[in-house]
C-alpha atoms as a PDB file:
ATOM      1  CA  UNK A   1       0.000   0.000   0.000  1.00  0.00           C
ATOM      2  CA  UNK A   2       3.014   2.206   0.987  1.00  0.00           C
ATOM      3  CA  UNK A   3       4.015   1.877  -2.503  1.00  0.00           C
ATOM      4  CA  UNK A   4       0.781   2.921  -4.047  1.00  0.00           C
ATOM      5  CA  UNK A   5       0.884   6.255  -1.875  1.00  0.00           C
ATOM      6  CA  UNK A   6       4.724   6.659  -2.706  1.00  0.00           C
ATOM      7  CA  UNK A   7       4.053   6.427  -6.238  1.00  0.00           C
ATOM      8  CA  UNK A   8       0.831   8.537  -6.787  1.00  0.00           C
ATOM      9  CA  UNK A   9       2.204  10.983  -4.271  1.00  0.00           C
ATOM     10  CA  UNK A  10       4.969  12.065  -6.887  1.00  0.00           C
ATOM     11  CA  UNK A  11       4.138  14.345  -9.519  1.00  0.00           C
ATOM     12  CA  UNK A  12       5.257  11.565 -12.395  1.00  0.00           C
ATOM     13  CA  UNK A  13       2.569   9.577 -10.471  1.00  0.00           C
ATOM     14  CA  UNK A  14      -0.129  11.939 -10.326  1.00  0.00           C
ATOM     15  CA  UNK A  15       0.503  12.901 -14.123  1.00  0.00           C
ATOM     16  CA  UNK A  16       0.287   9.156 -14.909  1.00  0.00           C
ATOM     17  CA  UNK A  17      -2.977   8.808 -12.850  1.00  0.00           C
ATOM     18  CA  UNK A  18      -4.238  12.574 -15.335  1.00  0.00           C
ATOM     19  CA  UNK A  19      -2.872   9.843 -18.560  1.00  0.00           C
ATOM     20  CA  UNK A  20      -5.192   6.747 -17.369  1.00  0.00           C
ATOM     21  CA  UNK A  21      -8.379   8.613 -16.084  1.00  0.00           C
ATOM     22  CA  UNK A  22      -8.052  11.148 -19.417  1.00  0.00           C
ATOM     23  CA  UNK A  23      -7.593   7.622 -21.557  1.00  0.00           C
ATOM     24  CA  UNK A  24     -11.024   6.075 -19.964  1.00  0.00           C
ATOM     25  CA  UNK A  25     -12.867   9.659 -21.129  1.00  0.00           C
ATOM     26  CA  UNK A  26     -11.970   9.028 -24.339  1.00  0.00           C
ATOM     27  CA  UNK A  27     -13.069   5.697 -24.739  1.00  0.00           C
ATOM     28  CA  UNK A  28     -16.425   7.254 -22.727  1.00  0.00           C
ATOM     29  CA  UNK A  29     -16.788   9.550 -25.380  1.00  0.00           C
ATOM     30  CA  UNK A  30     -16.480   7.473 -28.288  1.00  0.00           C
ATOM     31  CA  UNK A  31     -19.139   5.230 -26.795  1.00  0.00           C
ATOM     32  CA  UNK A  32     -21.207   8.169 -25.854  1.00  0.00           C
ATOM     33  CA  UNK A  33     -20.525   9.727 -29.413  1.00  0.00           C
ATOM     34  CA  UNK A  34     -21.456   6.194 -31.015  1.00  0.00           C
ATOM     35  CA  UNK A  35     -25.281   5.822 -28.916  1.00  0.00           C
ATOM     36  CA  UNK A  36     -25.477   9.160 -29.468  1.00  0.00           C
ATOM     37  CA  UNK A  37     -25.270   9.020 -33.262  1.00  0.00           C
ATOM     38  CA  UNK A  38     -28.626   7.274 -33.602  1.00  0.00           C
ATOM     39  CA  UNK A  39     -30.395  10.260 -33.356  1.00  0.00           C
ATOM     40  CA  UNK A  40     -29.387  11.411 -36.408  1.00  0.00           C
ATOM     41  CA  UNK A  41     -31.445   8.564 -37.571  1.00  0.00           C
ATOM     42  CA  UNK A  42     -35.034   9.885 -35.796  1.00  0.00           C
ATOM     43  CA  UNK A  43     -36.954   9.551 -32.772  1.00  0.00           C
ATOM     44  CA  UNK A  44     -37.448   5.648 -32.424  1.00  0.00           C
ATOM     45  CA  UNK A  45     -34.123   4.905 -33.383  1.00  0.00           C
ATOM     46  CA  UNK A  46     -32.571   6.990 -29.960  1.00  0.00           C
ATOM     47  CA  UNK A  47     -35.390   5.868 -28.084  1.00  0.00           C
ATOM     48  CA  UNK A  48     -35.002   2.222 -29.075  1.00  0.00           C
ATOM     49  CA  UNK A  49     -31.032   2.704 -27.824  1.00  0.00           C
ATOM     50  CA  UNK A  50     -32.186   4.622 -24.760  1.00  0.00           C
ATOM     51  CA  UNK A  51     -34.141   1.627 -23.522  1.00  0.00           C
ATOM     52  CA  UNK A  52     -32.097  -1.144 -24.013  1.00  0.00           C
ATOM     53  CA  UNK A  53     -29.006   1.148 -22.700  1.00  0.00           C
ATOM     54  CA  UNK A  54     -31.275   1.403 -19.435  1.00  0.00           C
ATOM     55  CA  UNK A  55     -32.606  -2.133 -19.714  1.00  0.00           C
ATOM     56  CA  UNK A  56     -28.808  -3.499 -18.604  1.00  0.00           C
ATOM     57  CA  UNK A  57     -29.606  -1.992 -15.078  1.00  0.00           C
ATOM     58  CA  UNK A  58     -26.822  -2.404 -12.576  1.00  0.00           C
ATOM     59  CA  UNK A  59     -24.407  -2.558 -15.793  1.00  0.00           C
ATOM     60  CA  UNK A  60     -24.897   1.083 -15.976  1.00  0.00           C
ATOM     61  CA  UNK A  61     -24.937   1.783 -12.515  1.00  0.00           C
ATOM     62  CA  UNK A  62     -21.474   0.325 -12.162  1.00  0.00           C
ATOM     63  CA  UNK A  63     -20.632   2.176 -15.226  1.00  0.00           C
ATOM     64  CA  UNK A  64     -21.803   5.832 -13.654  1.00  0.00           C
ATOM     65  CA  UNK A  65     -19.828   4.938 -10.425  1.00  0.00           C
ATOM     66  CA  UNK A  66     -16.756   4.122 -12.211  1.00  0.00           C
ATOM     67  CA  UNK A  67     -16.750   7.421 -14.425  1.00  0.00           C
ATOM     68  CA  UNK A  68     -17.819   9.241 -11.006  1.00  0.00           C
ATOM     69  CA  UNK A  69     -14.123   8.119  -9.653  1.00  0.00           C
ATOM     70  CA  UNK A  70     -12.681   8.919 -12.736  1.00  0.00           C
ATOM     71  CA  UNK A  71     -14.189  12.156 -12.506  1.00  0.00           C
ATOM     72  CA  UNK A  72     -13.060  13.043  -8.932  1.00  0.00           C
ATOM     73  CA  UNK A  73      -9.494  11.512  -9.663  1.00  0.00           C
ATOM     74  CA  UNK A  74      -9.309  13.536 -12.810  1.00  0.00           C
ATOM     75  CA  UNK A  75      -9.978  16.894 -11.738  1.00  0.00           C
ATOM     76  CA  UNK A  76      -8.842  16.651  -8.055  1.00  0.00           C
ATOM     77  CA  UNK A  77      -5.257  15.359  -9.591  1.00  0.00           C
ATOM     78  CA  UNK A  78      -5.244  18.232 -12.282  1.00  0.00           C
ATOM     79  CA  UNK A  79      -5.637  20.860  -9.320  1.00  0.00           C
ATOM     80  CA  UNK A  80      -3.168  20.147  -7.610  1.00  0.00           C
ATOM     81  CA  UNK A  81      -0.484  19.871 -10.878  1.00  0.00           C
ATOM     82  CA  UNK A  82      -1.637  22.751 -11.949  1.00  0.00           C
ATOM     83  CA  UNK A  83      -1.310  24.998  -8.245  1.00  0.00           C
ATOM     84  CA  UNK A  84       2.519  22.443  -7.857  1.00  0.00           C
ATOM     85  CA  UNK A  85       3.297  24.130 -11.678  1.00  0.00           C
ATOM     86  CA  UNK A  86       2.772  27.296 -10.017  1.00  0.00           C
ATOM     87  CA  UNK A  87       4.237  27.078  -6.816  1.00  0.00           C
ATOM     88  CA  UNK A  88       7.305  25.903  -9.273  1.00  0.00           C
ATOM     89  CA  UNK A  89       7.151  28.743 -10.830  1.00  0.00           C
ATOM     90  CA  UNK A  90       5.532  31.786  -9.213  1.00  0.00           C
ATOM     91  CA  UNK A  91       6.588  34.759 -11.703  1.00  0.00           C
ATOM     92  CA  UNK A  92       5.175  34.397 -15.306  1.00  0.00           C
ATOM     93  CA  UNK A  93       8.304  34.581 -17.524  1.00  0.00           C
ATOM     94  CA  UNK A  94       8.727  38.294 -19.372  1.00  0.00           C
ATOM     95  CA  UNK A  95       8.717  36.562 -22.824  1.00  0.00           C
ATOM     96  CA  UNK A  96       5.778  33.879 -23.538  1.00  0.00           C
ATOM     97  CA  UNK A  97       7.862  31.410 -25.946  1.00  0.00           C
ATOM     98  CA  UNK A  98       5.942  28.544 -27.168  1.00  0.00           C
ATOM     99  CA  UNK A  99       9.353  26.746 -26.591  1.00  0.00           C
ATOM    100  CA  UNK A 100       8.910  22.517 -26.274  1.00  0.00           C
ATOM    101  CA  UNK A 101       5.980  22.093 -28.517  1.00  0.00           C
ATOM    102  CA  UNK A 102       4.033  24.449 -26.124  1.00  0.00           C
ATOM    103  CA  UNK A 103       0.772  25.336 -27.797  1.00  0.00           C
ATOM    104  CA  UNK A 104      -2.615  27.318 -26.950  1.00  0.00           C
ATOM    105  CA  UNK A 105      -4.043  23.709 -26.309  1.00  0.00           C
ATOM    106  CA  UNK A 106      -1.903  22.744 -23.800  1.00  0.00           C
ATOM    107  CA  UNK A 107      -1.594  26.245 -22.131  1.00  0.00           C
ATOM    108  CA  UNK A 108      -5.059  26.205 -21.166  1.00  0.00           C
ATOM    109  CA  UNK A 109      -6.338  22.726 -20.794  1.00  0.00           C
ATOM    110  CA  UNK A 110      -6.833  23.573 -16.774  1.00  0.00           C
ATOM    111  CA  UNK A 111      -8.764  26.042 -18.017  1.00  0.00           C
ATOM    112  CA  UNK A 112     -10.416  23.995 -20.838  1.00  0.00           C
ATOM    113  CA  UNK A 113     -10.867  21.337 -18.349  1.00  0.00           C
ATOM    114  CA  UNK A 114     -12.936  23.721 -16.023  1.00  0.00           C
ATOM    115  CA  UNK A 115     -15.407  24.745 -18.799  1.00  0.00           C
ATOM    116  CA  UNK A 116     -16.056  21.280 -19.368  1.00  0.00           C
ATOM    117  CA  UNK A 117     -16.791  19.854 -15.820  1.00  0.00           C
ATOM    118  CA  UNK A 118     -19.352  22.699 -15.461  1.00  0.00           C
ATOM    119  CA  UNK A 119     -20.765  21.676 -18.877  1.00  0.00           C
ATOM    120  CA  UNK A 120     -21.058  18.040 -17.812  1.00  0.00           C
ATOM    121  CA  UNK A 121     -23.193  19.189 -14.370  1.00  0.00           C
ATOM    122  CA  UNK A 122     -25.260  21.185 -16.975  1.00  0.00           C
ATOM    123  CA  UNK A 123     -25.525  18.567 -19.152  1.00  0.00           C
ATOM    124  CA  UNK A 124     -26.332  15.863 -16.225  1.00  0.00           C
ATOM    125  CA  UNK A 125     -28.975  18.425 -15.152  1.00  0.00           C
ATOM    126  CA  UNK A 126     -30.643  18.985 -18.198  1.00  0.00           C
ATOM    127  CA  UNK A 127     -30.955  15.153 -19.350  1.00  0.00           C
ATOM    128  CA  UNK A 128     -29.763  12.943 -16.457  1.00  0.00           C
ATOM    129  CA  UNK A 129     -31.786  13.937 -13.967  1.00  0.00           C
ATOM    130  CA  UNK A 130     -35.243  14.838 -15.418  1.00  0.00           C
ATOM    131  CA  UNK A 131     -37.729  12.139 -15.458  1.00  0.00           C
ATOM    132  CA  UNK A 132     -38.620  10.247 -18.811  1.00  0.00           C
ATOM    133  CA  UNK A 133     -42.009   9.283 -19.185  1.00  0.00           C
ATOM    134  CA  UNK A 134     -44.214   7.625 -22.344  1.00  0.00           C
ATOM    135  CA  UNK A 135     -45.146  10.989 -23.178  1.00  0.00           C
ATOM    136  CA  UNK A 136     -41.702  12.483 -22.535  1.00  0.00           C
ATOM    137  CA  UNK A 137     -39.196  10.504 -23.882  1.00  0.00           C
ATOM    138  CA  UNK A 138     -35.672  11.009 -23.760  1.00  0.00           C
ATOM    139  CA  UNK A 139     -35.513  11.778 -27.220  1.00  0.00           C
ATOM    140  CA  UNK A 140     -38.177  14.730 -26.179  1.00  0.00           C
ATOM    141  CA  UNK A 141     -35.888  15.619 -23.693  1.00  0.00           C
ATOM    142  CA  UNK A 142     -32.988  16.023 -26.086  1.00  0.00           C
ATOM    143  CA  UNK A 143     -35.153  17.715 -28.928  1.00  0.00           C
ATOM    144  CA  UNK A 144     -36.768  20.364 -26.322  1.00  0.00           C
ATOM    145  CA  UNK A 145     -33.503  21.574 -25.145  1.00  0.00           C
ATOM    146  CA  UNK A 146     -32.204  22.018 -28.113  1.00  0.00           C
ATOM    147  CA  UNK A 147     -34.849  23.769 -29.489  1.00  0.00           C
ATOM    148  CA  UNK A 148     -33.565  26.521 -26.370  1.00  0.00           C
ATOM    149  CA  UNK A 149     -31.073  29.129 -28.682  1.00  0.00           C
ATOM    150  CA  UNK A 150     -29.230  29.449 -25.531  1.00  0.00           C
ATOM    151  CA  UNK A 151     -28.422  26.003 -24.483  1.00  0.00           C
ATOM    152  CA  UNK A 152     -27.552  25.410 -28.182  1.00  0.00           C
ATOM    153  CA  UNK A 153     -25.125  28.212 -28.091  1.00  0.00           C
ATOM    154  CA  UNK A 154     -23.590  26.640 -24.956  1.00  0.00           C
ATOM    155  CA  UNK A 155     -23.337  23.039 -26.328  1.00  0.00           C
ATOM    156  CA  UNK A 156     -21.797  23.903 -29.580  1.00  0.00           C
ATOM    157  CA  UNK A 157     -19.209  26.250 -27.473  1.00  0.00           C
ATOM    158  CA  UNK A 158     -18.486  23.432 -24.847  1.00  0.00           C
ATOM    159  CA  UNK A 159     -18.006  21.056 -27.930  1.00  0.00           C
ATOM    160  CA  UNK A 160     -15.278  23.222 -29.426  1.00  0.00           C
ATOM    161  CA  UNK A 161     -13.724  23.198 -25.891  1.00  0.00           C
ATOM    162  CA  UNK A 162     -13.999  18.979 -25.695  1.00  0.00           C
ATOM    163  CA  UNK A 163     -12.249  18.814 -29.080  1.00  0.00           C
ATOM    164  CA  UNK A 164      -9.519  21.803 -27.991  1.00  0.00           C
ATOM    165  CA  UNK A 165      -8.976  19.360 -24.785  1.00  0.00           C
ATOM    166  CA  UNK A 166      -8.945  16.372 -26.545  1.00  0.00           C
ATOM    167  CA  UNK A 167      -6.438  17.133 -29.535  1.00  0.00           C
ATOM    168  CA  UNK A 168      -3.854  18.389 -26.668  1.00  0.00           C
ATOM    169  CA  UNK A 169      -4.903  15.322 -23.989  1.00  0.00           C
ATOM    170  CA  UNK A 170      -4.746  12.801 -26.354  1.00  0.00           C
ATOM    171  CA  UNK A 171      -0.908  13.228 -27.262  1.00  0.00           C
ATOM    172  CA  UNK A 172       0.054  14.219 -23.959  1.00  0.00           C
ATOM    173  CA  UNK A 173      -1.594  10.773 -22.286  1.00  0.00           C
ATOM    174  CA  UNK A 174       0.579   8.763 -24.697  1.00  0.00           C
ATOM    175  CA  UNK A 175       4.047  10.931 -23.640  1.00  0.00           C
ATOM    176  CA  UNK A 176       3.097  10.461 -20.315  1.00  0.00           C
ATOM    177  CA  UNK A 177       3.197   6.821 -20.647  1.00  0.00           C
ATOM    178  CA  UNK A 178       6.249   6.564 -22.375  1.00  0.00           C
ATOM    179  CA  UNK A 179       5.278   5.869 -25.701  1.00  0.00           C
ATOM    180  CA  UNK A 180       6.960   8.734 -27.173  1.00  0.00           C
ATOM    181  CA  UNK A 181       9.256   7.819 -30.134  1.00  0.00           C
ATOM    182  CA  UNK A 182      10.240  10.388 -32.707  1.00  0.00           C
ATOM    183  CA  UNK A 183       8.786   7.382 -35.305  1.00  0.00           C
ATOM    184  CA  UNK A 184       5.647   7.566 -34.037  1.00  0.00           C
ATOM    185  CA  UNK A 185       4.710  10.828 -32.046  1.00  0.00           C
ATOM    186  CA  UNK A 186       3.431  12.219 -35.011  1.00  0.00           C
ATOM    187  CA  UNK A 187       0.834   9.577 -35.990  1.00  0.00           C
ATOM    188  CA  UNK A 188      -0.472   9.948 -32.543  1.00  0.00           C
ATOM    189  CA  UNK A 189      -0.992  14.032 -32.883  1.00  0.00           C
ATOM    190  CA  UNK A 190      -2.276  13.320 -35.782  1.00  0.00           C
ATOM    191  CA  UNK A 191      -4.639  11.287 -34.653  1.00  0.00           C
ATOM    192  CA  UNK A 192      -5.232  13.012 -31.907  1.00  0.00           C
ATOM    193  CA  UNK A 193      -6.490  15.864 -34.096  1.00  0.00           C
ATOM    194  CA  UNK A 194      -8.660  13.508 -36.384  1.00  0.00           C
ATOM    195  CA  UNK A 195     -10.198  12.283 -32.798  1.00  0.00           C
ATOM    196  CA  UNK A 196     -10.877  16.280 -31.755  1.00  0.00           C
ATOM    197  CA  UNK A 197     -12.502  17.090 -34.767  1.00  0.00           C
ATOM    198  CA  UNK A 198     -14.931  13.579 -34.813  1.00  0.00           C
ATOM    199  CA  UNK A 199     -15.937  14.351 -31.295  1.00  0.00           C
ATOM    200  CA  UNK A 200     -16.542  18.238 -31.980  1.00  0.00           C
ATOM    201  CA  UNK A 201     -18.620  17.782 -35.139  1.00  0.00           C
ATOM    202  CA  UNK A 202     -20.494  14.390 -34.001  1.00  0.00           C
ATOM    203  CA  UNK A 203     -21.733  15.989 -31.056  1.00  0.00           C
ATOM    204  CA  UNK A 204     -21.684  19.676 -32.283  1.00  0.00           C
ATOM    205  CA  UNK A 205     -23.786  19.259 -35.378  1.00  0.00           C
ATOM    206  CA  UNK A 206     -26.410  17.685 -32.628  1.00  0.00           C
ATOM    207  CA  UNK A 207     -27.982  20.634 -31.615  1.00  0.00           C
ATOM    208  CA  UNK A 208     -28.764  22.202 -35.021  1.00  0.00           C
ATOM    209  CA  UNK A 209     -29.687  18.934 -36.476  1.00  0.00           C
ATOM    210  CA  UNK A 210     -32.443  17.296 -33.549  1.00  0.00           C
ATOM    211  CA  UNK A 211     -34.867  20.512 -33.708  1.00  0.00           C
ATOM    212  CA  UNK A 212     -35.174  20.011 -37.403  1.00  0.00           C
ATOM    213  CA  UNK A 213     -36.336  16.783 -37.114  1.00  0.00           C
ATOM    214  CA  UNK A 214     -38.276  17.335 -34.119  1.00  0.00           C
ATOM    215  CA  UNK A 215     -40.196  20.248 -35.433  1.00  0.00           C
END
């Protein structure tokens, strides 16, 4: 146990725990992204994956618990790297040099990553916790928020933010683990870029798309 606490205590361990948790939201969003694409195909179709989503019952309850720890581990880990970073250094530098591959992604995923944890408690608000009936399916739900100019605003915004977090995130996780060849680092922020954009237009197109089939 001594080990565990030795390890994670460092700030190579905490950055690998920000890798592993960061690695399971991707793979949460690509499942997310992939039940979520059936409502481009209409009503029934989301509906139909709504219910049989629901229908595996403790399944998703374990599932919810596990991304709650994730959660926690995720952004309680990220504060304190980010307040260590600038305890490390407590004067900005007079000259702001993009030196080491430093871009605009990376200089403000804490900040990034803020926007989108108070998106997600929207987001949980708005469709998580509001009760689905016959006559108000989830897919009503989805189609009557939407249909709100402001939330769509939002959404579309926080999207843009997910992908700007994800294109840095996903090449960082993989440097963080050590697999960070010259060959191959490339491929990977390239890929990480393709995996931005799929994740800010498959859910950002959402919003504009659901109220015209819902109306």
């Amino acid at each position: 146990m001594n080990w565990i606490i030795n390890t994670f205590g460092t700030s190579i361990g905490k950055k690998f725990l920000m890798a592993l948790s960061g690695a399971c939201f991707i793979g949460f969003l690509l499942g997310h992204l992939g039940g979520n694409i059936t409502l481009y195909f209409g009503k029934d179709t989301f509906n139909s994956y709504a219910e049989h989503l629901h229908a595996l019952g403790i399944l998703v309850t374990m599932a919810e618990i596990s991304l709650l720890s994730l959660l926690v581990i995720h952004v309680l880990t990220g504060i304190i790297l980010f307040f260590q970073n600038l305890a490390a250094r407590p004067q900005r530098y007079v000259a702001n040099k993009r030196a080491g591959g430093r871009t605009w992604a990376s200089a403000t995923m804490p900040y990034t990553g803020v926007l989108i944890l108070s998106f997600v408690l929207l987001h949980l608000i708005n469709f998580h916790f509001v009760k689905k009936t016959p006559d108000n399916t989830i897919f009503d739900i989805v189609s009557k928020t939407f249909a709100q100019p402001g939330y769509m605003v939002i959404y579309i915004i926080a999207m843009i933010v997910v992908a700007l977090h994800v294109s840095h995130g996903f090449w960082s996780l993989f440097q963080t683990l050590g697999a960070n060849h010259p060959k191959y680092m490339p491929i990977i922020t390239k890929v990480g870029i393709v995996l931005s954009l799929v994740f800010g237009i498959g859910f950002g197109l959402l919003p504009i798309y659901v109220p015209l089939i819902a109306s």
